[in-house]
C-alpha atoms as a PDB file:
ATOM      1  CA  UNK A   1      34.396-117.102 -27.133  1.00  0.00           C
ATOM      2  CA  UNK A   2      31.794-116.910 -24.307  1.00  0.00           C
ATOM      3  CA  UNK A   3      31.837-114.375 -21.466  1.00  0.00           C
ATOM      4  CA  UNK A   4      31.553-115.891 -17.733  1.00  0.00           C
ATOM      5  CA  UNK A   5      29.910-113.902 -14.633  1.00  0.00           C
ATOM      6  CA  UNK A   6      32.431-114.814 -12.023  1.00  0.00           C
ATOM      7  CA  UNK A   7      30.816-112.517  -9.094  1.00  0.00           C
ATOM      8  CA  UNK A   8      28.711-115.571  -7.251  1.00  0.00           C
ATOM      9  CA  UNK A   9      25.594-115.270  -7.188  1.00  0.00           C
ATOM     10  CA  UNK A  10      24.798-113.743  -3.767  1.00  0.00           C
ATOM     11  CA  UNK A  11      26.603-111.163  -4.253  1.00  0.00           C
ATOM     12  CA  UNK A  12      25.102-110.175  -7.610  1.00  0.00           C
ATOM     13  CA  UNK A  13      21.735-108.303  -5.604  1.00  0.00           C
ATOM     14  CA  UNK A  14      24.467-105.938  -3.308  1.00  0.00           C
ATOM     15  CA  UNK A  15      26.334-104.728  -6.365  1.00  0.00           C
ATOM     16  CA  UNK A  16      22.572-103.950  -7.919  1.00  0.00           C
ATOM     17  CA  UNK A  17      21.147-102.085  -4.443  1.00  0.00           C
ATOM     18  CA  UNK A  18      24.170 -99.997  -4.006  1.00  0.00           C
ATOM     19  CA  UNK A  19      23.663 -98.261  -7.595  1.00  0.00           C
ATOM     20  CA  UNK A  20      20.434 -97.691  -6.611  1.00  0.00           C
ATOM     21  CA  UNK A  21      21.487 -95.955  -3.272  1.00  0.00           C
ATOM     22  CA  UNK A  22      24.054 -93.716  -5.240  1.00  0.00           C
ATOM     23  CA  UNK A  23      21.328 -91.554  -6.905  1.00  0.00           C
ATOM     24  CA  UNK A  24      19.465 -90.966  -3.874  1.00  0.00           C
ATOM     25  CA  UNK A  25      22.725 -89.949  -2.539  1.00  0.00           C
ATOM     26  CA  UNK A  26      23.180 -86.786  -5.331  1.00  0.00           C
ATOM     27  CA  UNK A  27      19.683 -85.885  -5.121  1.00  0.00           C
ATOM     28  CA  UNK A  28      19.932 -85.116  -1.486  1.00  0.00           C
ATOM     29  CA  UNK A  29      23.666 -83.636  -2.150  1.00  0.00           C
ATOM     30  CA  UNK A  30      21.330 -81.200  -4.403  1.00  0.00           C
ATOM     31  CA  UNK A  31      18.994 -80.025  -2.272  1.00  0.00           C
ATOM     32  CA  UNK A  32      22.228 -79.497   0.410  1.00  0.00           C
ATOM     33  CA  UNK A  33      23.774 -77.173  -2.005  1.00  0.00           C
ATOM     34  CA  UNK A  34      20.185 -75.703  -2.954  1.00  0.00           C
ATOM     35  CA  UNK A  35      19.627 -74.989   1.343  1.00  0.00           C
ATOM     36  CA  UNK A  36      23.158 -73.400   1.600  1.00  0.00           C
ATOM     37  CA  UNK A  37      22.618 -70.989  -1.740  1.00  0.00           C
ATOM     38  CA  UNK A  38      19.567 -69.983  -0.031  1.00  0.00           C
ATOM     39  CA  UNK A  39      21.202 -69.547   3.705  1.00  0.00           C
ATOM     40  CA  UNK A  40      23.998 -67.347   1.783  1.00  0.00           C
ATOM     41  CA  UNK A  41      21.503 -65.375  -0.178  1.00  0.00           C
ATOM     42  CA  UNK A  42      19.358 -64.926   3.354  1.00  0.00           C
ATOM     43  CA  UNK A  43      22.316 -63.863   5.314  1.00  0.00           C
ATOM     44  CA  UNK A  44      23.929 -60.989   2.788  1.00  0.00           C
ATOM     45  CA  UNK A  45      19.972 -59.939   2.500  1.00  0.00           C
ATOM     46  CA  UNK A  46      20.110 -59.551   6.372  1.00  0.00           C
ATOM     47  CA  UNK A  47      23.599 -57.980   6.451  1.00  0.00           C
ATOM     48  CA  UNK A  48      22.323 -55.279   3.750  1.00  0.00           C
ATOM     49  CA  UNK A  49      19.316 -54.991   5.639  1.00  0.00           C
ATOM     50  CA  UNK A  50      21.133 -54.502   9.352  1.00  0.00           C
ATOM     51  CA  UNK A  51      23.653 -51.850   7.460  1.00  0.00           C
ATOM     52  CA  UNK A  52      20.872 -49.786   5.642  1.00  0.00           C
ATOM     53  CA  UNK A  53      19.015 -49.279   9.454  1.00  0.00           C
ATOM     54  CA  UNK A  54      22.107 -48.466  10.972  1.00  0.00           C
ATOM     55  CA  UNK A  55      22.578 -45.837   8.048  1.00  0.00           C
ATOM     56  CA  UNK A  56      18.851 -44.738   8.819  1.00  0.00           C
ATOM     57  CA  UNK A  57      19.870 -44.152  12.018  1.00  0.00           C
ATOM     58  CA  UNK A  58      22.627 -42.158  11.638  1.00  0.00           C
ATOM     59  CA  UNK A  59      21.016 -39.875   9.066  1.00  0.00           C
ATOM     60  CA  UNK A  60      18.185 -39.405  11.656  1.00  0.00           C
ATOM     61  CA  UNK A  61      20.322 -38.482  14.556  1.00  0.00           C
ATOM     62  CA  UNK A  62      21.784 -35.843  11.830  1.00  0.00           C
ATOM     63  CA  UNK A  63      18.627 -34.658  11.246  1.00  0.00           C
ATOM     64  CA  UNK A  64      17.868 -34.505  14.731  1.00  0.00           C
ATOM     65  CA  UNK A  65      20.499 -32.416  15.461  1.00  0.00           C
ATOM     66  CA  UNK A  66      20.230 -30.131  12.597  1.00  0.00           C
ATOM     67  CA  UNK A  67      17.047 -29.431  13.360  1.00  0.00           C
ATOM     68  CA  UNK A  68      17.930 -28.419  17.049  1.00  0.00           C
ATOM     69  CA  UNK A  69      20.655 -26.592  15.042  1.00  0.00           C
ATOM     70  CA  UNK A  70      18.037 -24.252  13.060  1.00  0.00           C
ATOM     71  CA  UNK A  71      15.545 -24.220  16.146  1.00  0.00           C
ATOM     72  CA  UNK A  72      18.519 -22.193  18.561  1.00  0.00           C
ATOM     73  CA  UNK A  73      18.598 -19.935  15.215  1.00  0.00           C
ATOM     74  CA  UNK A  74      15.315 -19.483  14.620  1.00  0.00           C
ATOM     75  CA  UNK A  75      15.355 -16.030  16.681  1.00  0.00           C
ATOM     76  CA  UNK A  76      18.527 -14.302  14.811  1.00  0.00           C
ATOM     77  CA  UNK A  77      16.636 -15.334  11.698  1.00  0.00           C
ATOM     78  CA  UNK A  78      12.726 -13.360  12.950  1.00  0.00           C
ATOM     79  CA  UNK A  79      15.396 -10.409  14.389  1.00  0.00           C
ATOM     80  CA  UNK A  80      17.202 -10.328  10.473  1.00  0.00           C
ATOM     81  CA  UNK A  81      13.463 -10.163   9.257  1.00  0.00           C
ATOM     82  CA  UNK A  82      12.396  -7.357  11.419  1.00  0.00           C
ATOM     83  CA  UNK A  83      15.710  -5.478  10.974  1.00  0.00           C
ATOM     84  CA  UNK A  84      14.529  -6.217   7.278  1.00  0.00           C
ATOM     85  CA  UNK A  85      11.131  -4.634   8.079  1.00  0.00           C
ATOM     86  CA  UNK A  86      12.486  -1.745  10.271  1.00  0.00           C
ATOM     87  CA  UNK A  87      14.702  -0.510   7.285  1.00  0.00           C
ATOM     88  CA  UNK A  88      12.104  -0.832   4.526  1.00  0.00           C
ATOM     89  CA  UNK A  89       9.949   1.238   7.082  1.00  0.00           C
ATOM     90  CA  UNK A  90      12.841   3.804   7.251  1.00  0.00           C
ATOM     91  CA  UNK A  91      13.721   3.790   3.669  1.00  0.00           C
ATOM     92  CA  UNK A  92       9.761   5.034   2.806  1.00  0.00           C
ATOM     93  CA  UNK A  93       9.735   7.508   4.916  1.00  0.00           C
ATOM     94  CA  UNK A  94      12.980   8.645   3.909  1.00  0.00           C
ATOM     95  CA  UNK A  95      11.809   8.612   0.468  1.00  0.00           C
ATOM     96  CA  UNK A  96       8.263  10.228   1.130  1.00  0.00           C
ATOM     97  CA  UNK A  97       9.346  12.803   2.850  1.00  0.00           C
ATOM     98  CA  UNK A  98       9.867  16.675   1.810  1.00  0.00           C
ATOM     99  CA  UNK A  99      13.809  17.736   2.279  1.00  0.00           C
ATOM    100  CA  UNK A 100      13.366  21.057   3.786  1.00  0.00           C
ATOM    101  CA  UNK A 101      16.950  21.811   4.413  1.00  0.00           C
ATOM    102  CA  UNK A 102      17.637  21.197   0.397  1.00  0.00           C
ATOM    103  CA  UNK A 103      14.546  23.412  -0.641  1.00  0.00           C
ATOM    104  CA  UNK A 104      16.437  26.117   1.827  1.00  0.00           C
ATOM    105  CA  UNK A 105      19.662  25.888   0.337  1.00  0.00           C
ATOM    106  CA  UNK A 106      18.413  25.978  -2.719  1.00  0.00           C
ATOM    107  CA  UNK A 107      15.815  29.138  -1.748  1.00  0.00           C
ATOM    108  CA  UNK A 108      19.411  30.922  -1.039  1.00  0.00           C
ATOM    109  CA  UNK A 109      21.231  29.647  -4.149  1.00  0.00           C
ATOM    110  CA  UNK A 110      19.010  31.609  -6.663  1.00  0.00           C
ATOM    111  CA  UNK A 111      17.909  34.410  -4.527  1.00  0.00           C
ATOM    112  CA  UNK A 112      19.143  37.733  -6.587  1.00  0.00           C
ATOM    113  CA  UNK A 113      21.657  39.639  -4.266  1.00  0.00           C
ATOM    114  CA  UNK A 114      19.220  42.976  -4.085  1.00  0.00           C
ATOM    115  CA  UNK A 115      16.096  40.510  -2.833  1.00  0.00           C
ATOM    116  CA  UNK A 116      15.457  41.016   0.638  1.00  0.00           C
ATOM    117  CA  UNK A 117      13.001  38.994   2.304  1.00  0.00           C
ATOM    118  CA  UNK A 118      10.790  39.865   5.799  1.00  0.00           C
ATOM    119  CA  UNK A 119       8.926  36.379   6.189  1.00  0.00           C
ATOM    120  CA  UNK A 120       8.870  33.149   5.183  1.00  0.00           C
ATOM    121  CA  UNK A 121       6.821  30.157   6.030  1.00  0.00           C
ATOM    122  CA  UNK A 122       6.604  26.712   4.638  1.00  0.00           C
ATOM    123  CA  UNK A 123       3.739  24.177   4.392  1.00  0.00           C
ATOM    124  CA  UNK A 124       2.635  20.680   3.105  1.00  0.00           C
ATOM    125  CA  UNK A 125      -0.854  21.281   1.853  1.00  0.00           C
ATOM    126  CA  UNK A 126      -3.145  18.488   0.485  1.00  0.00           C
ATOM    127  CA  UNK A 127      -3.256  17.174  -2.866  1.00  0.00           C
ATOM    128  CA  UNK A 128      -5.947  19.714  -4.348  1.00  0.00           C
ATOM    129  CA  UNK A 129      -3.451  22.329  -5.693  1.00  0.00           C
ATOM    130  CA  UNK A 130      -0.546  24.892  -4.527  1.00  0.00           C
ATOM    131  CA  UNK A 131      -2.896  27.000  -2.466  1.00  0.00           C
ATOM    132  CA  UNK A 132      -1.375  28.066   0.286  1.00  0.00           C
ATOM    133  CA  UNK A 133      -2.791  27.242   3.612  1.00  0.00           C
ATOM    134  CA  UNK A 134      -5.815  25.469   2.011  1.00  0.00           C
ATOM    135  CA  UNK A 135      -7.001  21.840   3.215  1.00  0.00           C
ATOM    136  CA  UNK A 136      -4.698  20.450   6.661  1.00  0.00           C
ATOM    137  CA  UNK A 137      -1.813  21.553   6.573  1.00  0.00           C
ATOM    138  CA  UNK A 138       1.608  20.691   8.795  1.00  0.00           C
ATOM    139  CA  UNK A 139       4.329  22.521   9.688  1.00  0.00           C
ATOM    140  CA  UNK A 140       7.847  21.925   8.704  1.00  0.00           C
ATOM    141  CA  UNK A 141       8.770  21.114  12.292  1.00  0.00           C
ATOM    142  CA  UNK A 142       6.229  19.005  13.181  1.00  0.00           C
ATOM    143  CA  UNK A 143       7.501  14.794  13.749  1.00  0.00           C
ATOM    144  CA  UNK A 144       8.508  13.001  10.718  1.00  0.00           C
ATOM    145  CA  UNK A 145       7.146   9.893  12.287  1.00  0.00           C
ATOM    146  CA  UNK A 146       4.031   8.449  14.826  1.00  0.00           C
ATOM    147  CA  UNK A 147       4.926   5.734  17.443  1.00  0.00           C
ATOM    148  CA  UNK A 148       2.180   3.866  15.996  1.00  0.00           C
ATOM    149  CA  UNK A 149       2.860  -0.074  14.533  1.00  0.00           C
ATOM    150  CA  UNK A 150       1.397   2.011  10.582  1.00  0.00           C
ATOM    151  CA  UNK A 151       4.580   3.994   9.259  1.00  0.00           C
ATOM    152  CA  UNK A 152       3.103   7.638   9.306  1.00  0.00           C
ATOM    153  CA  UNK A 153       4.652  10.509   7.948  1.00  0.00           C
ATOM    154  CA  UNK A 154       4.196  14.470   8.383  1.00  0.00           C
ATOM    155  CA  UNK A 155       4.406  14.820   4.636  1.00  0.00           C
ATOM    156  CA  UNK A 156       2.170  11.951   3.592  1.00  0.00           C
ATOM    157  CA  UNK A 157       2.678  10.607  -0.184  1.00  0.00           C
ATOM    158  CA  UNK A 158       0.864  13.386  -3.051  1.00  0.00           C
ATOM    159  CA  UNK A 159       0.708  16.459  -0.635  1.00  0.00           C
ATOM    160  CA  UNK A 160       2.112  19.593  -2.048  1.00  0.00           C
ATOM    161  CA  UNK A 161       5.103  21.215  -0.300  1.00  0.00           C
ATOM    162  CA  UNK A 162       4.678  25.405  -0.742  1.00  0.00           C
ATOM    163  CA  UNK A 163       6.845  27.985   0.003  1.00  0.00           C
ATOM    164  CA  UNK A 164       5.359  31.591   0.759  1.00  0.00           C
ATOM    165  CA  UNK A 165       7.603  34.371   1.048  1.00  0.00           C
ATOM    166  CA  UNK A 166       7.178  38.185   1.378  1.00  0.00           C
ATOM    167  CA  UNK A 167      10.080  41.004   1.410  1.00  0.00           C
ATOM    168  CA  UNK A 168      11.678  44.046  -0.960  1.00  0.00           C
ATOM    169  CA  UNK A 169      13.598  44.657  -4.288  1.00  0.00           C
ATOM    170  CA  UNK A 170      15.504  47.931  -5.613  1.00  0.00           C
ATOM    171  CA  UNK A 171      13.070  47.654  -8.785  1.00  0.00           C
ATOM    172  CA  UNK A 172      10.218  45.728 -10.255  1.00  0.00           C
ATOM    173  CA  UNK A 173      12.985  44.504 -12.502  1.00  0.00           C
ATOM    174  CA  UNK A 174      14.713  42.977  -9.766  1.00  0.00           C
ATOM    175  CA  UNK A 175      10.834  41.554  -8.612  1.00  0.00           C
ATOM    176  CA  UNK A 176      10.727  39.707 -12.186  1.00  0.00           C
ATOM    177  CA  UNK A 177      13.831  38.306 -12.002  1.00  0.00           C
ATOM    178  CA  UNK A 178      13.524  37.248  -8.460  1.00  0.00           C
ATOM    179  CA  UNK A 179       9.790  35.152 -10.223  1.00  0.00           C
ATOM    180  CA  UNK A 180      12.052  33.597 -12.771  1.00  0.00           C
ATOM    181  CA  UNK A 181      15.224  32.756 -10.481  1.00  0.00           C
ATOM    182  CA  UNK A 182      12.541  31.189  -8.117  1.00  0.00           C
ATOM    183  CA  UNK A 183      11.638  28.610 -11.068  1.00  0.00           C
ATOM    184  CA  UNK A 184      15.446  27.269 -11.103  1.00  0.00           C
ATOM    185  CA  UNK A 185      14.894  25.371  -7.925  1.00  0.00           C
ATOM    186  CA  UNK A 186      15.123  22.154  -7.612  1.00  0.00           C
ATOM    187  CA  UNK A 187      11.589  20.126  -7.559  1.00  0.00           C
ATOM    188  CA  UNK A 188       9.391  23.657  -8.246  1.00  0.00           C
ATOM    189  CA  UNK A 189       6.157  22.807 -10.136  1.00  0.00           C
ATOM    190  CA  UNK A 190       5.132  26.557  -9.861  1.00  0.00           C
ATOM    191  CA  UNK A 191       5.970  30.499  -9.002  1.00  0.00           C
ATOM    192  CA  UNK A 192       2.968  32.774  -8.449  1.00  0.00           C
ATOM    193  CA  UNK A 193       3.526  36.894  -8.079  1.00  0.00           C
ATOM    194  CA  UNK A 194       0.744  37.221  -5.389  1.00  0.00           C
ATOM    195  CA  UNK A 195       1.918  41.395  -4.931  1.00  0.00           C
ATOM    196  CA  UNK A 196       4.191  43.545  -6.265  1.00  0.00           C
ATOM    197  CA  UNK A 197       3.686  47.181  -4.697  1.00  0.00           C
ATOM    198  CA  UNK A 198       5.899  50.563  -4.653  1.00  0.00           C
ATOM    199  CA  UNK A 199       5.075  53.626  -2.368  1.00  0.00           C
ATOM    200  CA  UNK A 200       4.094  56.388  -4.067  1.00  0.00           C
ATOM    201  CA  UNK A 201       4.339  59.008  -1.078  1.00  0.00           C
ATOM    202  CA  UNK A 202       7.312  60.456  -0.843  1.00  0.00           C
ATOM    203  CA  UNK A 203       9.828  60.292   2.423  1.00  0.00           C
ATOM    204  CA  UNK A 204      10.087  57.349   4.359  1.00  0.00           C
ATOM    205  CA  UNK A 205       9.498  53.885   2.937  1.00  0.00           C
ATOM    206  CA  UNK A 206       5.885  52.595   1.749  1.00  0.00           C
ATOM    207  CA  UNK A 207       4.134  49.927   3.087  1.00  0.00           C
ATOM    208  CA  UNK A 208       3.153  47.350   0.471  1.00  0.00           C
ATOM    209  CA  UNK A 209       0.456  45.530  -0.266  1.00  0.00           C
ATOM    210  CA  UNK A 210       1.750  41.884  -0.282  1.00  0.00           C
ATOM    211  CA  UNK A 211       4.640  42.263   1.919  1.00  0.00           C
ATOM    212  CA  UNK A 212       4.720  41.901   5.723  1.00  0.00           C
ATOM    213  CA  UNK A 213       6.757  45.273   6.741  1.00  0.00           C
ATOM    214  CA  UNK A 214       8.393  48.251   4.728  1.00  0.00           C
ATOM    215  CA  UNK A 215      10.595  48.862   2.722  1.00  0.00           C
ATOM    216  CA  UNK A 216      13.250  51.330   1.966  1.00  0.00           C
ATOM    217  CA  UNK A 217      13.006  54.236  -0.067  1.00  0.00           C
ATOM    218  CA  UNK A 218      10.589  53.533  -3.186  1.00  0.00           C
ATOM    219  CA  UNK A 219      11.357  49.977  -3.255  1.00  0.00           C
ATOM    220  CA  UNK A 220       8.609  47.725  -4.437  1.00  0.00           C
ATOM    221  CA  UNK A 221       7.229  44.904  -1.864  1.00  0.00           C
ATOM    222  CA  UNK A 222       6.347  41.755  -3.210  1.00  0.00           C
ATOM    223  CA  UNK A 223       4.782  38.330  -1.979  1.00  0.00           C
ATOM    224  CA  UNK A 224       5.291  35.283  -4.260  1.00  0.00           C
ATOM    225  CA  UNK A 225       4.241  31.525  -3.391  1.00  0.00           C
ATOM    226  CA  UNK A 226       6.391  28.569  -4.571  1.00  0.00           C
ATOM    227  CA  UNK A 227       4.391  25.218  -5.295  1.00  0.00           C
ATOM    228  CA  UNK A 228       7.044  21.986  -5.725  1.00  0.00           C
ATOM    229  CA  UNK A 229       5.959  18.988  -7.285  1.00  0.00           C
ATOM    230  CA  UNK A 230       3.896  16.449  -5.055  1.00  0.00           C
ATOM    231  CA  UNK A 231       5.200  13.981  -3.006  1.00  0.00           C
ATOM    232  CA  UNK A 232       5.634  10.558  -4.463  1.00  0.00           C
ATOM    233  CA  UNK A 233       2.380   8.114  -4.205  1.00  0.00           C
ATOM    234  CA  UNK A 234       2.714   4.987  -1.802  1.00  0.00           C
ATOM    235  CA  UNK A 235       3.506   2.933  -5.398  1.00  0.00           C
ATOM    236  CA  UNK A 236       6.129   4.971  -6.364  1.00  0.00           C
ATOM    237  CA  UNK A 237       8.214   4.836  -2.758  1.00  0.00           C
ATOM    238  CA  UNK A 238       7.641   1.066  -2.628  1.00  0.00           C
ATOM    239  CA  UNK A 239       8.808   0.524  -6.632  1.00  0.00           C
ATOM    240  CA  UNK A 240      12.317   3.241  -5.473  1.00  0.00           C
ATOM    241  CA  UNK A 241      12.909   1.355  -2.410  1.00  0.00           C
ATOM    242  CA  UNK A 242      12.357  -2.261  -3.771  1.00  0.00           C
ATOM    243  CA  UNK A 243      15.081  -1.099  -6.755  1.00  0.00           C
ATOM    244  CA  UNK A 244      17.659   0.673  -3.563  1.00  0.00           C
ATOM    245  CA  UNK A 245      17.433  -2.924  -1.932  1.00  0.00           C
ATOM    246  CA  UNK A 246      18.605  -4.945  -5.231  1.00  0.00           C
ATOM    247  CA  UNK A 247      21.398  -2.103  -6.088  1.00  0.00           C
ATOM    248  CA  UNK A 248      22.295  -2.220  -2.217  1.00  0.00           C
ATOM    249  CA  UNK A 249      22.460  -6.263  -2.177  1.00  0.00           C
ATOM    250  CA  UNK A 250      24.597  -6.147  -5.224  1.00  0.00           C
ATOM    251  CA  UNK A 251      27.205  -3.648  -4.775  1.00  0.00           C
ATOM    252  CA  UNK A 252      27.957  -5.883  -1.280  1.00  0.00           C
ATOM    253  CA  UNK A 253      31.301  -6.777  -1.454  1.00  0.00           C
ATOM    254  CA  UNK A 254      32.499  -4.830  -4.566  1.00  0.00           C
ATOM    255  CA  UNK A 255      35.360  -2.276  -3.544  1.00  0.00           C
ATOM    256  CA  UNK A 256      34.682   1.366  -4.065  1.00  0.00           C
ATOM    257  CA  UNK A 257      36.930   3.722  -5.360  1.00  0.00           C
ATOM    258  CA  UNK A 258      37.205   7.561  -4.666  1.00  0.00           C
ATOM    259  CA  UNK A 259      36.936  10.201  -6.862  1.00  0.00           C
ATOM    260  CA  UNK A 260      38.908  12.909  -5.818  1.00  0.00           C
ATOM    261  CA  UNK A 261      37.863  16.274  -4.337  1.00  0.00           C
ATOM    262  CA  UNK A 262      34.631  17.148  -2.329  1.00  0.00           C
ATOM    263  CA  UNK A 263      31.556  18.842  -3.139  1.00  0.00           C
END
């Protein structure tokens, strides 16, 4: 059986141009939906971009006011460091220094009841030895400190603290015993006998030799000089007071505990 076309035959050329016009019409569809992929992808890009400056923003007006935060700080912080400064300062010379009123109590601790002294002085001589009144010398009473910006002290770091003392014993056994109790005190490096003298004349009391007035009966008169150990060195003060700033910072905050009873 043979097929017909029964479209006439001017219509045949429309039905044939509007297929054509159809795929035109998807290609431009195509590039519609290419344009708005794009404009979305542009638009959360710009939305990201607009939220990450206002975060900038904010984090720099944070900054900005930290900063003016720290700067209204900045002097409690250079007073803390020269508080810091002011205590090291203190804790050397504290450290350095000779503690007379220990080297006294302990002078009075081991002194023999039938010692008797007439004079006693007490000197920081220089580094050469225990000679008494040798190199500068300061007194005991003299400031433990200069008003100069340099920490000074009166007993500077290696001088030798000595002790010279004169008086009378009932025997030259209580004159050796008073040598050896002299040794027990705390921080002695040395005990030189300088005199030892008895009068020999008979009535009233001889005068002796090493000692600064008489004494009773035939009692003997001595003079004896004390040398203590040197002072620390600079070094040394620094190392102790470095190591009593650590123990200090660490024990802040722990709770202490008594012992009992009081020396």
């Amino acid at each position: 059986m043979k097929a017909f076309n029964l479209i006439p035959a001017e219509e045949r050329g429309t039905g044939s141009g509007a297929g054509k016009s159809g795929g035109g019409a998807f290609v431009v569809l195509g590039l519609l939906g290419v344009l708005a992929v794009f404009a979305l992808l542009y638009g959360s890009a710009r939305h990201q971009i607009s939220s990450q400056r206002g975060q900038v923003a904010t984090l720099t007006a944070q900054a900005q006011q930290t900063q003016a935060q720290a700067a209204r700080l900045t002097p409690y912080t250079s007073f803390m460091a020269l508080r810091e400064q002011r205590e090291q300062a203190v804790s050397q010379l504290v450290d350095s220094r000779f503690d007379w009123a220990h080297a006294f109590h302990e002078l009075g601790r081991v002194l023999p009841r039938d010692v008797s002294l007439s004079s006693l002085s007490g000197t920081i001589g220089s580094t050469t030895g225990a000679a008494g009144g040798a190199g500068k010398s300061s007194s005991a009473t003299s400031s433990a400190a200069s008003t100069s910006a340099t920490v000074a002290s009166s007993t500077p770091p290696g001088s030798v603290p000595t002790f010279t003392l004169s008086g009378c014993a009932t025997s030259q056994t209580e004159v050796a015993l008073t040598l050896g109790r002299l040794r027990l005190i705390d921080g002695v490096g040395e005990v030189t006998l300088q005199s030892s003298t008895m009068a020999t004349g008979g009535g009233g009391g001889g005068s002796g030799g090493g000692g600064s007035g008489s004494c009773p009966g035939h009692d003997p008169a001595f003079a004896m000089q004390i040398a203590f150990e040197p002072l620390p060195s600079a070094a040394a003060v620094s190392s102790a007071t470095a190591r009593s700033t650590v123990s200090t910072g660490a024990s802040k905050g722990r709770p202490t505990t008594s012992t009992g009873g009081a020396r």
